[in-house]
N, C-alpha and C. Protein backbone atom coordinates (compact mmCIF):
# COMPACT_ATOMS: atom_id res chain seq x y z
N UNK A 1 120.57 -120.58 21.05
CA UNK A 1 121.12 -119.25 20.81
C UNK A 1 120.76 -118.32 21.98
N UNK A 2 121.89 -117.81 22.27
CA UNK A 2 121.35 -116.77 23.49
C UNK A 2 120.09 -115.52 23.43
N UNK A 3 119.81 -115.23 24.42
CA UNK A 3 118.93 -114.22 23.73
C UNK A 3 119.49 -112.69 23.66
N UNK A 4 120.01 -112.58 24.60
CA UNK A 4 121.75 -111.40 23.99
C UNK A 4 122.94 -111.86 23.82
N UNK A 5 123.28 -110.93 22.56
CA UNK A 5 124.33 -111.78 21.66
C UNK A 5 125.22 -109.82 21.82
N UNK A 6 125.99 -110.37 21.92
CA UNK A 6 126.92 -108.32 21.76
C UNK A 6 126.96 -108.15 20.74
N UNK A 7 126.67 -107.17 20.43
CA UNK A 7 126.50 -105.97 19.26
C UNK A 7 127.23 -104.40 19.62
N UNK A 8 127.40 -104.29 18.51
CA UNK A 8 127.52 -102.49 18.97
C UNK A 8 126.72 -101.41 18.25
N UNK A 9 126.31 -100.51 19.15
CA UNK A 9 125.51 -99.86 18.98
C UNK A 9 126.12 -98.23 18.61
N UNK A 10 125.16 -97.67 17.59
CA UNK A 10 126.07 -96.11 17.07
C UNK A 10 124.78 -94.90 16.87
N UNK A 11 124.98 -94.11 17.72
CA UNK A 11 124.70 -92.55 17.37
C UNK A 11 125.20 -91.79 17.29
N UNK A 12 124.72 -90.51 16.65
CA UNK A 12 125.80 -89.37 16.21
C UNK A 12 126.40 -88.85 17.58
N UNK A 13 126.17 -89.40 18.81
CA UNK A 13 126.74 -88.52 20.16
C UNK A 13 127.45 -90.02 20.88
N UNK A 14 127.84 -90.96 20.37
CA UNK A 14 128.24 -91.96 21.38
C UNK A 14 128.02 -93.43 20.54
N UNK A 15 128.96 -94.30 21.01
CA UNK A 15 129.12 -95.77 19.97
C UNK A 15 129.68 -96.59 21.70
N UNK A 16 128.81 -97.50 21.36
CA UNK A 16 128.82 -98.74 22.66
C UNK A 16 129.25 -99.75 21.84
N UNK A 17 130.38 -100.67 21.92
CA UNK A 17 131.15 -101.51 22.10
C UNK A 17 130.92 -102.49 22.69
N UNK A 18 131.34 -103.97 22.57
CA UNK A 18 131.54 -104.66 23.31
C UNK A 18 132.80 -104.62 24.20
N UNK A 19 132.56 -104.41 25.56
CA UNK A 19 133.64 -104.55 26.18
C UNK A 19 134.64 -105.61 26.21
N UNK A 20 136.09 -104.79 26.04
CA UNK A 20 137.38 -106.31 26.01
C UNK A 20 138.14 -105.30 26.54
N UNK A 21 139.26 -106.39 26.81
CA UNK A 21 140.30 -106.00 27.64
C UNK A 21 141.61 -105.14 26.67
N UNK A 22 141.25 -104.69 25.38
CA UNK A 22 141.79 -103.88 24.84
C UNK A 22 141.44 -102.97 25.01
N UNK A 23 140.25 -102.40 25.76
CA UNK A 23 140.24 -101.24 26.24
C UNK A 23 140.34 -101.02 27.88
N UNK A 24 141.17 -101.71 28.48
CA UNK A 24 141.54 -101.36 29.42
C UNK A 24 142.40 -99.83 29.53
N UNK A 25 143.14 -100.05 28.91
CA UNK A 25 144.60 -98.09 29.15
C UNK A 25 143.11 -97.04 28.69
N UNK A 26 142.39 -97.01 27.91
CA UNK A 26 141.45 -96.11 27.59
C UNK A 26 140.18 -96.32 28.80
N UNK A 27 140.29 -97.18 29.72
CA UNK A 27 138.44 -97.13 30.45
C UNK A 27 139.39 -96.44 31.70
N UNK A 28 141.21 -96.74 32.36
CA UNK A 28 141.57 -96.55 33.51
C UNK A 28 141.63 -94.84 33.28
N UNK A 29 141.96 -94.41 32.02
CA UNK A 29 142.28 -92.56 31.75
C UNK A 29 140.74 -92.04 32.03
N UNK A 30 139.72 -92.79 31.34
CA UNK A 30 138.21 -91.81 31.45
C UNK A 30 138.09 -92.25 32.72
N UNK A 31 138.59 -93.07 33.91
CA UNK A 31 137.90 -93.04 34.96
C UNK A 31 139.04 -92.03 35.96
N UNK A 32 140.05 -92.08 35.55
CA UNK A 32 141.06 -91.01 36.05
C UNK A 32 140.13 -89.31 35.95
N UNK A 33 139.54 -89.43 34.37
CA UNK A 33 139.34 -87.76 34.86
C UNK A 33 138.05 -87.68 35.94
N UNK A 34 138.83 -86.95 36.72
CA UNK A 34 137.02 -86.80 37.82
C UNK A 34 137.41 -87.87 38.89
N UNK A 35 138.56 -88.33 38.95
CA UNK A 35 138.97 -89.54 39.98
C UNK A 35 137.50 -90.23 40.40
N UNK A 36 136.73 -90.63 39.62
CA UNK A 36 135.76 -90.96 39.73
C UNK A 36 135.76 -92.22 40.82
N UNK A 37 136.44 -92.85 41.23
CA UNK A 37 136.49 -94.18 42.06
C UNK A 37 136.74 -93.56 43.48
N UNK A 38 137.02 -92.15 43.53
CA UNK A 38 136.83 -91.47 44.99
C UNK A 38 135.39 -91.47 44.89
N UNK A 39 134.38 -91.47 44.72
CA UNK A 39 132.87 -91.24 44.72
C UNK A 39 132.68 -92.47 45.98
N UNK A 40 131.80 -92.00 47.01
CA UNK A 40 131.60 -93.20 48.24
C UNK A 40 130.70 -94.19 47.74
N UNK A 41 129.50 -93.49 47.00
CA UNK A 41 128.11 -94.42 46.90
C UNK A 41 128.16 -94.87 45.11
N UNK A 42 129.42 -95.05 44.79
CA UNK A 42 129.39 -95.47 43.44
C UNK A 42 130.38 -96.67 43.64
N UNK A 43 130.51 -97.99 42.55
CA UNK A 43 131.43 -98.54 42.48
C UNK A 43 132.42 -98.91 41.40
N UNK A 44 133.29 -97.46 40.95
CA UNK A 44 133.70 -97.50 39.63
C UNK A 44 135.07 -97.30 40.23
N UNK A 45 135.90 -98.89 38.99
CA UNK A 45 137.00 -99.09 39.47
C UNK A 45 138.35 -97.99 39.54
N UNK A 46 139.10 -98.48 40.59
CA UNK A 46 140.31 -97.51 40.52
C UNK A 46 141.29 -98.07 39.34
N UNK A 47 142.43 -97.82 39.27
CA UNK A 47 143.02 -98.03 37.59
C UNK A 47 143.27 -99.31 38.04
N UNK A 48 144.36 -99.75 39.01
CA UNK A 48 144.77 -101.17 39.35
C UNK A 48 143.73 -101.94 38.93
N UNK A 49 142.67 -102.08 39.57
CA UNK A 49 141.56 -103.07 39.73
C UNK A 49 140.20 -103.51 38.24
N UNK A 50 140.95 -102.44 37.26
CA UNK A 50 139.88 -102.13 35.75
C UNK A 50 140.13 -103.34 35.35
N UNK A 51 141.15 -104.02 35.18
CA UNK A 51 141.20 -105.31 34.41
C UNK A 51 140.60 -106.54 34.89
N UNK A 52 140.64 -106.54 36.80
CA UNK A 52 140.07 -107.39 37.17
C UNK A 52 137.93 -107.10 37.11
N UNK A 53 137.90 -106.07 36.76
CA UNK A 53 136.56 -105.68 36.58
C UNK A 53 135.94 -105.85 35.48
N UNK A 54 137.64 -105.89 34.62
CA UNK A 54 136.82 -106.41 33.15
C UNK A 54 136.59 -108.09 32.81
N UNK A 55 137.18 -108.65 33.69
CA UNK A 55 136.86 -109.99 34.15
C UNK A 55 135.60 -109.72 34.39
N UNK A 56 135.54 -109.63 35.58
CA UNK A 56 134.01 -109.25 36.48
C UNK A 56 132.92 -108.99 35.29
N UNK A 57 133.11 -108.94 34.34
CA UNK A 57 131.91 -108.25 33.61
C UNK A 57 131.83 -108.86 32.50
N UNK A 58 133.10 -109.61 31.96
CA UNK A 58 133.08 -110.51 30.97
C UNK A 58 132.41 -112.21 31.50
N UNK A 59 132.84 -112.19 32.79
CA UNK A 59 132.20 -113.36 33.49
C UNK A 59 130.52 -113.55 33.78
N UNK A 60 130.49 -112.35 34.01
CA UNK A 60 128.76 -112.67 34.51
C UNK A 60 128.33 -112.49 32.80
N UNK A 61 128.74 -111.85 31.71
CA UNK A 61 128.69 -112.01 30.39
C UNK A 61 128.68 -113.39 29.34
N UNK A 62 129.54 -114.08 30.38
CA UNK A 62 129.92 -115.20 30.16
C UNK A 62 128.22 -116.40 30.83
N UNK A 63 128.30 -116.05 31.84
CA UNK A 63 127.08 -116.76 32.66
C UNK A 63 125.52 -116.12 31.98
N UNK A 64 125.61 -115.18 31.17
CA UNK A 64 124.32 -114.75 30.51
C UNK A 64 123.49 -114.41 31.41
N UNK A 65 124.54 -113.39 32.24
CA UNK A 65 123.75 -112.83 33.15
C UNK A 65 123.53 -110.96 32.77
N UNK A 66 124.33 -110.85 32.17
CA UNK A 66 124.95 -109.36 31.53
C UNK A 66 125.81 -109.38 30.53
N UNK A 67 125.55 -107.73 29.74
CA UNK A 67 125.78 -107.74 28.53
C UNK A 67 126.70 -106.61 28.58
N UNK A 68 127.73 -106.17 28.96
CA UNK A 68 128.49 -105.17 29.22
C UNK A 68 129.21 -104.61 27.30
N UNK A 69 129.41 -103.30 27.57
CA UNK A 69 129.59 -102.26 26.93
C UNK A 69 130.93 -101.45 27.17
N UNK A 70 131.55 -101.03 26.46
CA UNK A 70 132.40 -99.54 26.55
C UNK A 70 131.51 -98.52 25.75
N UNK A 71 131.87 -97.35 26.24
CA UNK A 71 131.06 -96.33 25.35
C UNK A 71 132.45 -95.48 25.37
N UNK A 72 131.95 -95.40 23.68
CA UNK A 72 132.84 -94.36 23.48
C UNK A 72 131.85 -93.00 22.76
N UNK A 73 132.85 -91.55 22.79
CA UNK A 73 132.47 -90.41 22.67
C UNK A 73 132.47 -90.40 21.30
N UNK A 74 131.80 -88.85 20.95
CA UNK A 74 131.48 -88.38 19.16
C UNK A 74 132.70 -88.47 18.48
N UNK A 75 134.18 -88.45 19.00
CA UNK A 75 135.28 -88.36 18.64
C UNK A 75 136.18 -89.71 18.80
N UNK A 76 135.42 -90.18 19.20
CA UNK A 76 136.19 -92.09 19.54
C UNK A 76 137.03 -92.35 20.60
N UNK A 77 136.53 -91.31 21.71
CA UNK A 77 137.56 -91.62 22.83
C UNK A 77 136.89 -92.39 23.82
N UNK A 78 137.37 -93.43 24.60
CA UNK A 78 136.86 -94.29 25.84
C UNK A 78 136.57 -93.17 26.18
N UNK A 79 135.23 -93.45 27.01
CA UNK A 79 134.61 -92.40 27.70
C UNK A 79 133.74 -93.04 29.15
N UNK A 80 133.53 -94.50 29.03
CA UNK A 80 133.26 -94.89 30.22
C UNK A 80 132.35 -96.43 29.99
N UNK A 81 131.93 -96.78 30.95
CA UNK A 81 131.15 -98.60 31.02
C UNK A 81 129.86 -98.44 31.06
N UNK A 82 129.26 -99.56 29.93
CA UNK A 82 127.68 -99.67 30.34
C UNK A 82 127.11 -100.58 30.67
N UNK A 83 126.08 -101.36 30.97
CA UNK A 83 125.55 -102.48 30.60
C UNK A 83 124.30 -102.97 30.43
N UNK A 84 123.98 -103.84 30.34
CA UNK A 84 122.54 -104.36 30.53
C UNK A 84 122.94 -105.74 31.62
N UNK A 85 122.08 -105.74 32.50
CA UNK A 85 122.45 -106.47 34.05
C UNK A 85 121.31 -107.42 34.12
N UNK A 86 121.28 -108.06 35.25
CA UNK A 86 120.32 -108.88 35.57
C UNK A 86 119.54 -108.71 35.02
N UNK A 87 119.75 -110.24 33.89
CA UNK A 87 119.20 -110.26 32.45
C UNK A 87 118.05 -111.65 32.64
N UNK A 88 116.88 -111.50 32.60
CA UNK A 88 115.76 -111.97 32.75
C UNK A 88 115.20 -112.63 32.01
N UNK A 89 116.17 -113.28 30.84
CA UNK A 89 115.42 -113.72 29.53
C UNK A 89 114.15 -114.07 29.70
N UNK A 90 113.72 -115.17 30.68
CA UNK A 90 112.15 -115.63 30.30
C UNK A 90 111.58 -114.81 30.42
N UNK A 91 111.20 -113.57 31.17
CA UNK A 91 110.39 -112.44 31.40
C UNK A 91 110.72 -111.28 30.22
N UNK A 92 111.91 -111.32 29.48
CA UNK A 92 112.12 -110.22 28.71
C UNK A 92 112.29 -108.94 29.43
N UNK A 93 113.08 -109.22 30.32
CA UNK A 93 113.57 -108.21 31.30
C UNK A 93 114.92 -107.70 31.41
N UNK A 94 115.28 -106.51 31.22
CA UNK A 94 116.93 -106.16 31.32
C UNK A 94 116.71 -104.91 32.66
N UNK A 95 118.30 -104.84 33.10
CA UNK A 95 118.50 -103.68 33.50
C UNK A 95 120.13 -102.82 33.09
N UNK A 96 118.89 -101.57 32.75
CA UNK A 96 120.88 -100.79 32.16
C UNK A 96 121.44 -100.28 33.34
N UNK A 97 122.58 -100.51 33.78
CA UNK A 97 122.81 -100.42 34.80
C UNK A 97 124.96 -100.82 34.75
N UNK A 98 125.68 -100.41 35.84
CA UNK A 98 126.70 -100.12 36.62
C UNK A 98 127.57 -99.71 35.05
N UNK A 99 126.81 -98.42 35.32
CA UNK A 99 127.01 -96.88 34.46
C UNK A 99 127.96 -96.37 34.69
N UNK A 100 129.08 -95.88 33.97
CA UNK A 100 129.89 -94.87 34.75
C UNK A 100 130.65 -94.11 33.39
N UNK A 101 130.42 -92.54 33.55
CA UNK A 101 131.44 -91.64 32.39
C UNK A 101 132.81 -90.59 33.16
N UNK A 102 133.40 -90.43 32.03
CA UNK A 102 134.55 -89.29 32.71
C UNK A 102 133.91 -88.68 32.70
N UNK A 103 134.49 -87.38 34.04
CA UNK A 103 133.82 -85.84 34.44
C UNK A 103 133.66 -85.18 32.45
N UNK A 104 134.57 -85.83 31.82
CA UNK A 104 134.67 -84.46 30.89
C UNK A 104 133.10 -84.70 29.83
N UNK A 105 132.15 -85.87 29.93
CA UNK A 105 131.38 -86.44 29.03
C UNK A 105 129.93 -86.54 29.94
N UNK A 106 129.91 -85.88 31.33
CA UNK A 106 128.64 -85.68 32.09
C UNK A 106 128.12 -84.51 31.98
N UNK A 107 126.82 -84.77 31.96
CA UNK A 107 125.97 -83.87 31.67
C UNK A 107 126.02 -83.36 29.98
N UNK A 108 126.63 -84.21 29.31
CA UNK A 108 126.60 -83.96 27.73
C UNK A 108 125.15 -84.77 27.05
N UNK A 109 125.16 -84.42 25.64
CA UNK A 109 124.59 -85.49 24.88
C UNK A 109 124.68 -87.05 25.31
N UNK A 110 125.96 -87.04 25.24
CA UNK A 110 125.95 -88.46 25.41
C UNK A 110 125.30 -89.75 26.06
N UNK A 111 125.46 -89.13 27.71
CA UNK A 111 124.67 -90.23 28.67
C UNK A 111 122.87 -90.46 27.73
N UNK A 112 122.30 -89.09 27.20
CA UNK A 112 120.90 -89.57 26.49
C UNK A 112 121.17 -90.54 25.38
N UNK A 113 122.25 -89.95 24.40
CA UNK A 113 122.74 -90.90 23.44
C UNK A 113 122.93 -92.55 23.66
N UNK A 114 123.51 -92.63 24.79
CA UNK A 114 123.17 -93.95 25.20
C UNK A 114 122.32 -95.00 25.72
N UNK A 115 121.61 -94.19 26.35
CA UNK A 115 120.01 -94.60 26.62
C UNK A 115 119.42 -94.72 25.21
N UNK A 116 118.88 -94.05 24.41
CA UNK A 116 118.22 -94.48 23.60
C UNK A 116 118.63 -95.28 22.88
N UNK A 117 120.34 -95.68 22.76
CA UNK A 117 120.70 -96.53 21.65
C UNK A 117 120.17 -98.01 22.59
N UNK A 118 120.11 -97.78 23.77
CA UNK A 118 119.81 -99.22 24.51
C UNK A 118 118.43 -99.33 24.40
N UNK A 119 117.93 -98.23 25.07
CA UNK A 119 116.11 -98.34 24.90
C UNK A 119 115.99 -99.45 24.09
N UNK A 120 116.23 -98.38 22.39
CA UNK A 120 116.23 -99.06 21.64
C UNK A 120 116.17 -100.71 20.78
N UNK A 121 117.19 -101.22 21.67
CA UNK A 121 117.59 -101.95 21.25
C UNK A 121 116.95 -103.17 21.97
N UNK A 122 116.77 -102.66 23.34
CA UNK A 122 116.01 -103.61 24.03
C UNK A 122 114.79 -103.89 24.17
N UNK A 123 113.76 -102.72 23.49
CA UNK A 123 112.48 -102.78 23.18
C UNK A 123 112.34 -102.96 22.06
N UNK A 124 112.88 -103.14 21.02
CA UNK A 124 112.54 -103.07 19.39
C UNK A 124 113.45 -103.92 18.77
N UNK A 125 114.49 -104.71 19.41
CA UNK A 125 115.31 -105.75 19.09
C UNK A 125 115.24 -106.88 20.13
N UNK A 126 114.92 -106.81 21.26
CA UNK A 126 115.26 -107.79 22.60
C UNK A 126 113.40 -108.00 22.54
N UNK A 127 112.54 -106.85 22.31
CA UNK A 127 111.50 -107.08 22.61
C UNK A 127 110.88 -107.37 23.94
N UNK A 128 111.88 -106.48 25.06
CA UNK A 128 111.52 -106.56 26.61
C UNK A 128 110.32 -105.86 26.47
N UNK A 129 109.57 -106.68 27.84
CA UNK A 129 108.37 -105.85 28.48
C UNK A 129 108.40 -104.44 29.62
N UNK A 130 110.25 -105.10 29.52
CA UNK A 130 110.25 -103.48 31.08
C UNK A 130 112.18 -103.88 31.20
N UNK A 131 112.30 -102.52 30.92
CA UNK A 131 113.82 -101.94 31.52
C UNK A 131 114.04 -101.40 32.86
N UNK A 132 114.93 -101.81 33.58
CA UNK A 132 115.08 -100.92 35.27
C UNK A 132 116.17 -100.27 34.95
N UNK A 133 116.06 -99.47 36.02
CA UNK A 133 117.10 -98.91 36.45
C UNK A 133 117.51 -98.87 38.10
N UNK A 134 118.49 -99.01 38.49
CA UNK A 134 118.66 -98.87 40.16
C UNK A 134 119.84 -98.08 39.69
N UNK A 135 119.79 -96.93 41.04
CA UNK A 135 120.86 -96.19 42.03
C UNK A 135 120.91 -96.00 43.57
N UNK A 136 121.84 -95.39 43.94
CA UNK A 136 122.19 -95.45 45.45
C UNK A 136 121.05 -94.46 45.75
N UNK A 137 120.29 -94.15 46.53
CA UNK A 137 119.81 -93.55 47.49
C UNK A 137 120.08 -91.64 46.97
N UNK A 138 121.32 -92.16 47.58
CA UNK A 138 122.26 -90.45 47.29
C UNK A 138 122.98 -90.03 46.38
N UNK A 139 123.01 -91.03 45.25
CA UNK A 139 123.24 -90.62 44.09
C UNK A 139 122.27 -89.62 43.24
N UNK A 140 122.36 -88.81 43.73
CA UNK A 140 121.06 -87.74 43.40
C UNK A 140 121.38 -87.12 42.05
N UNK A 141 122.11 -87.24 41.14
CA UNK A 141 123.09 -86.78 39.65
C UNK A 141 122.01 -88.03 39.28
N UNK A 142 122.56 -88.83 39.30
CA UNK A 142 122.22 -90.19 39.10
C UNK A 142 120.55 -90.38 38.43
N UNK A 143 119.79 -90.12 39.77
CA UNK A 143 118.36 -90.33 40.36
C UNK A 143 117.65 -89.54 39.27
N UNK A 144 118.38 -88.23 39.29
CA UNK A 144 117.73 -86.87 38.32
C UNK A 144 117.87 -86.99 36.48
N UNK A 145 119.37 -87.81 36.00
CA UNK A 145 119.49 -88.45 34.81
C UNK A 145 118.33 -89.41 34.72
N UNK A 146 118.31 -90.68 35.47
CA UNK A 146 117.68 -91.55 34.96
C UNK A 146 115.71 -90.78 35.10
N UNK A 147 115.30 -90.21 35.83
CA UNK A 147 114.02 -89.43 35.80
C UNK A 147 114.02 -88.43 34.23
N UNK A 148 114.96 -87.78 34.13
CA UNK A 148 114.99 -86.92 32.84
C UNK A 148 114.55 -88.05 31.72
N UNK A 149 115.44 -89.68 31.49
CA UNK A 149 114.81 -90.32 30.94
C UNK A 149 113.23 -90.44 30.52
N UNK A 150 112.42 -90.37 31.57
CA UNK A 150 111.15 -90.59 31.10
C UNK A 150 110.58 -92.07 32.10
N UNK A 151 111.91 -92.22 32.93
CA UNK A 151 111.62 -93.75 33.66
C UNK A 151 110.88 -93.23 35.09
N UNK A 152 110.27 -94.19 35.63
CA UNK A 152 109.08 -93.74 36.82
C UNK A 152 109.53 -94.36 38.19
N UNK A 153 109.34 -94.18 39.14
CA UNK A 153 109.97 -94.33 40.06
C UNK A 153 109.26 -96.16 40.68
N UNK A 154 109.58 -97.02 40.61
CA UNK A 154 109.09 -98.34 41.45
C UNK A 154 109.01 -98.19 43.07
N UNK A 155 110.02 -97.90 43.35
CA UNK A 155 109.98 -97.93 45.05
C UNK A 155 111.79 -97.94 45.86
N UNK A 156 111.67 -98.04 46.65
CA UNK A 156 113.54 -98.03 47.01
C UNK A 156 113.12 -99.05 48.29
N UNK A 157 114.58 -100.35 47.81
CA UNK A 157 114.73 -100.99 48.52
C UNK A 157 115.77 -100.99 49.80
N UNK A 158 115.05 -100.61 50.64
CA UNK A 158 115.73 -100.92 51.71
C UNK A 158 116.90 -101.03 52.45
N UNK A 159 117.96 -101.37 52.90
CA UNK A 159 119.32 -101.51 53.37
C UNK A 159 119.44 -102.85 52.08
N UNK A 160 119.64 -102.55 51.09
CA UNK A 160 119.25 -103.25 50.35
C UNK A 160 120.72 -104.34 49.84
N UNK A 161 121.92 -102.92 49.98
CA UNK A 161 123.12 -104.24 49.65
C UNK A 161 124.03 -103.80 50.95
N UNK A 162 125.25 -104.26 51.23
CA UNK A 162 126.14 -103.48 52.08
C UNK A 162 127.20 -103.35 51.06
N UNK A 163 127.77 -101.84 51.09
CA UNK A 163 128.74 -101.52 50.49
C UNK A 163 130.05 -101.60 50.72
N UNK A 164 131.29 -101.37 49.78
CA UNK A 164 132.38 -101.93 50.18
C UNK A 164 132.66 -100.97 52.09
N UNK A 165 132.34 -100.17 51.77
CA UNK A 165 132.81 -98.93 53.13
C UNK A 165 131.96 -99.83 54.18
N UNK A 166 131.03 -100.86 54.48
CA UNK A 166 130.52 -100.86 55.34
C UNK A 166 128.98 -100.48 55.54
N UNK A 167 129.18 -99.13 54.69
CA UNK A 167 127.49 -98.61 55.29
C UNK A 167 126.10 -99.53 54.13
N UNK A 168 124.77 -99.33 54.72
CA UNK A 168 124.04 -99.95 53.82
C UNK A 168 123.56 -99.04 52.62
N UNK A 169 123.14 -99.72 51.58
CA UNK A 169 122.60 -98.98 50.21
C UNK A 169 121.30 -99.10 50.38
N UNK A 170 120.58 -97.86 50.54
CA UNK A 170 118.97 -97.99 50.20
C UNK A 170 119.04 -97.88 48.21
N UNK A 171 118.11 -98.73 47.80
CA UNK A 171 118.37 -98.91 46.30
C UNK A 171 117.55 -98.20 45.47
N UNK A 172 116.93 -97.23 44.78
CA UNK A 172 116.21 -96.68 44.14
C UNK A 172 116.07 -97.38 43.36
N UNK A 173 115.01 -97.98 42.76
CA UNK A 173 113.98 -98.26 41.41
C UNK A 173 113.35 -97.61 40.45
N UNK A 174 113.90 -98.16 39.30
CA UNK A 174 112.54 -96.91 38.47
C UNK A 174 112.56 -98.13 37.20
N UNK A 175 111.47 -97.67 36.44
CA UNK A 175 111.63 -98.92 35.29
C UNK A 175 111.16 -97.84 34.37
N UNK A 176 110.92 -98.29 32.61
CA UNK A 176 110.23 -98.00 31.53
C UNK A 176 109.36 -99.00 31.24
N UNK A 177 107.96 -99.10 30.72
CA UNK A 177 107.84 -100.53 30.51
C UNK A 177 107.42 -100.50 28.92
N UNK A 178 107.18 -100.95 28.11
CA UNK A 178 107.03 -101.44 26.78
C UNK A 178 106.20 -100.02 26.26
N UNK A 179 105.16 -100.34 27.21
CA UNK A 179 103.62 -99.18 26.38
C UNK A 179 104.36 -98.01 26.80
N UNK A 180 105.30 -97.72 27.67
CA UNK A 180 105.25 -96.14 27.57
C UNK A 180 106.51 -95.77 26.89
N UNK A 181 106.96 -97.03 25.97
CA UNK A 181 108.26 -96.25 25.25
C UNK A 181 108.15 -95.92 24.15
N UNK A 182 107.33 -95.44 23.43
CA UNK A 182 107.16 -94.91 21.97
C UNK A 182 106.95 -93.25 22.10
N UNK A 183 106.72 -92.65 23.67
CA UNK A 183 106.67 -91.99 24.52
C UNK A 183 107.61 -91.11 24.69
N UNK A 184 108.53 -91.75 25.52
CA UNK A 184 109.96 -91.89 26.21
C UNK A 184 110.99 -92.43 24.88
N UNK A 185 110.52 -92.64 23.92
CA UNK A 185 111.83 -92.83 22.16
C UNK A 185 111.56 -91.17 22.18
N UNK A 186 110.17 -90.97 21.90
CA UNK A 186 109.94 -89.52 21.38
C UNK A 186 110.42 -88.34 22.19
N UNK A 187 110.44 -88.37 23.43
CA UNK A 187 111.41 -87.78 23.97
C UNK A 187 112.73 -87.67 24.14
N UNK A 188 113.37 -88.79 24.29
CA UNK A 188 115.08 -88.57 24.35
C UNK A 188 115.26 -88.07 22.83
N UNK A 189 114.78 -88.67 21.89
CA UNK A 189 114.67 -87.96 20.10
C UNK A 189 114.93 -85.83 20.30
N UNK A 190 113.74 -85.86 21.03
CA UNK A 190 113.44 -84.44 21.11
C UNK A 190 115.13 -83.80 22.00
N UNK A 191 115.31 -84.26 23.19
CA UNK A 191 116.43 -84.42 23.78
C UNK A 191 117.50 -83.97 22.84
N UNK A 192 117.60 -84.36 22.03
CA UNK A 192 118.61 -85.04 21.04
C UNK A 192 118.72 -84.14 20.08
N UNK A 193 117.71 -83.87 19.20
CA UNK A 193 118.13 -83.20 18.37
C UNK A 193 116.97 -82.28 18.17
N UNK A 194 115.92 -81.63 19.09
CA UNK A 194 115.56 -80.42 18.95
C UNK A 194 115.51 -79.35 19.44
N UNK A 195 115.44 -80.48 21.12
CA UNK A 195 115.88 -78.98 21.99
C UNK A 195 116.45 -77.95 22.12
N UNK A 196 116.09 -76.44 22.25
CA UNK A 196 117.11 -75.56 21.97
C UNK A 196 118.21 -75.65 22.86
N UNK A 197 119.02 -75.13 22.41
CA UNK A 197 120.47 -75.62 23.55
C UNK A 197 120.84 -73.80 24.20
């Protein structure tokens, strides 16, 4: 039996899905708003190319390498892709990772809503010892979400991939690890539903 099996996951700000290719017309509109696939240091598909991405993600899904997601909003609209990535079973290692929402669902509830439904799920159901996270360098939106998390910085690798444009990716690191998430639950919680708004 694998050791991730897809599930879907539900909070009052956001419901993760297993990704299929029935939600293709709903992932190409949330990535339309915010033309998000103009972004240089991101790699979120343009509409043509969503289906072959949903390959891409059902395949390495397929190889039990990743556990890919749709997330949808409080109202049930596609709202964008999640996953859990280079998946580490013997170590009990995930990473949530090649993230992407419409302009109209950033900086909402949601992106926390989804973190904790994963936290969650991967510390208290998967029983990992440590979650990562990587971003680009200059994804500084990015860098500042996943820090608001409660995740700590590892180190940044280097010219670490080459991107489609050519130039290199220095990679930012940050992880959670087991002992400091009862921590980091109690915070995105607070996040969530006490902070004054």
């Amino acid at each position: 039996m694998p050791w991730l099996e897809p599930v879907t996951l539900r909070g009052a700000h956001a419901r993760l899905e297993p990704l299929s290719h029935d939600h293709a017309g709903g992932l190409v509109e949330a990535a339309k708003d915010g033309d998000l696939s103009k972004i240089w240091y991101t790699a979120i598909p343009k509409a043509e190319a969503m289906g072959k991405e949903i390959d891409r993600r059902l395949g390495l899904q397929a190889a039990g390498t990743m556990l890919p997601f749709t997330v949808f909003d409080a109202e049930g609209r596609i709202a964008g892709m999640t996953t859990y990535m280079n998946v580490d079973t013997a170590n009990r290692r995930v990473e949530i990772g090649s993230t992407w929402y419409a302009k109209r669902v950033q900086r909402s509830a949601l992106n926390t809503q989804c973190k904790l439904l994963l936290l969650t799920h991967a510390f208290e159901t998967l029983d990992c010892i440590a979650v990562e996270f990587r971003t680009h360098f200059f994804n500084h939106q990015s860098r500042r979400a996943i820090e608001r998390l409660g995740a700590k910085q590892d180190g940044i690798l280097r010219s670490h991939q080459i991107a489609p444009n050519g130039t290199l990716r220095d990679t930012v690191v940050y992880s959670i690890i087991a002992s400091e998430w009862p921590t980091v639950k109690a915070h995105l919680n607070y996040q969530l539903n006490e902070k004054p708004r």
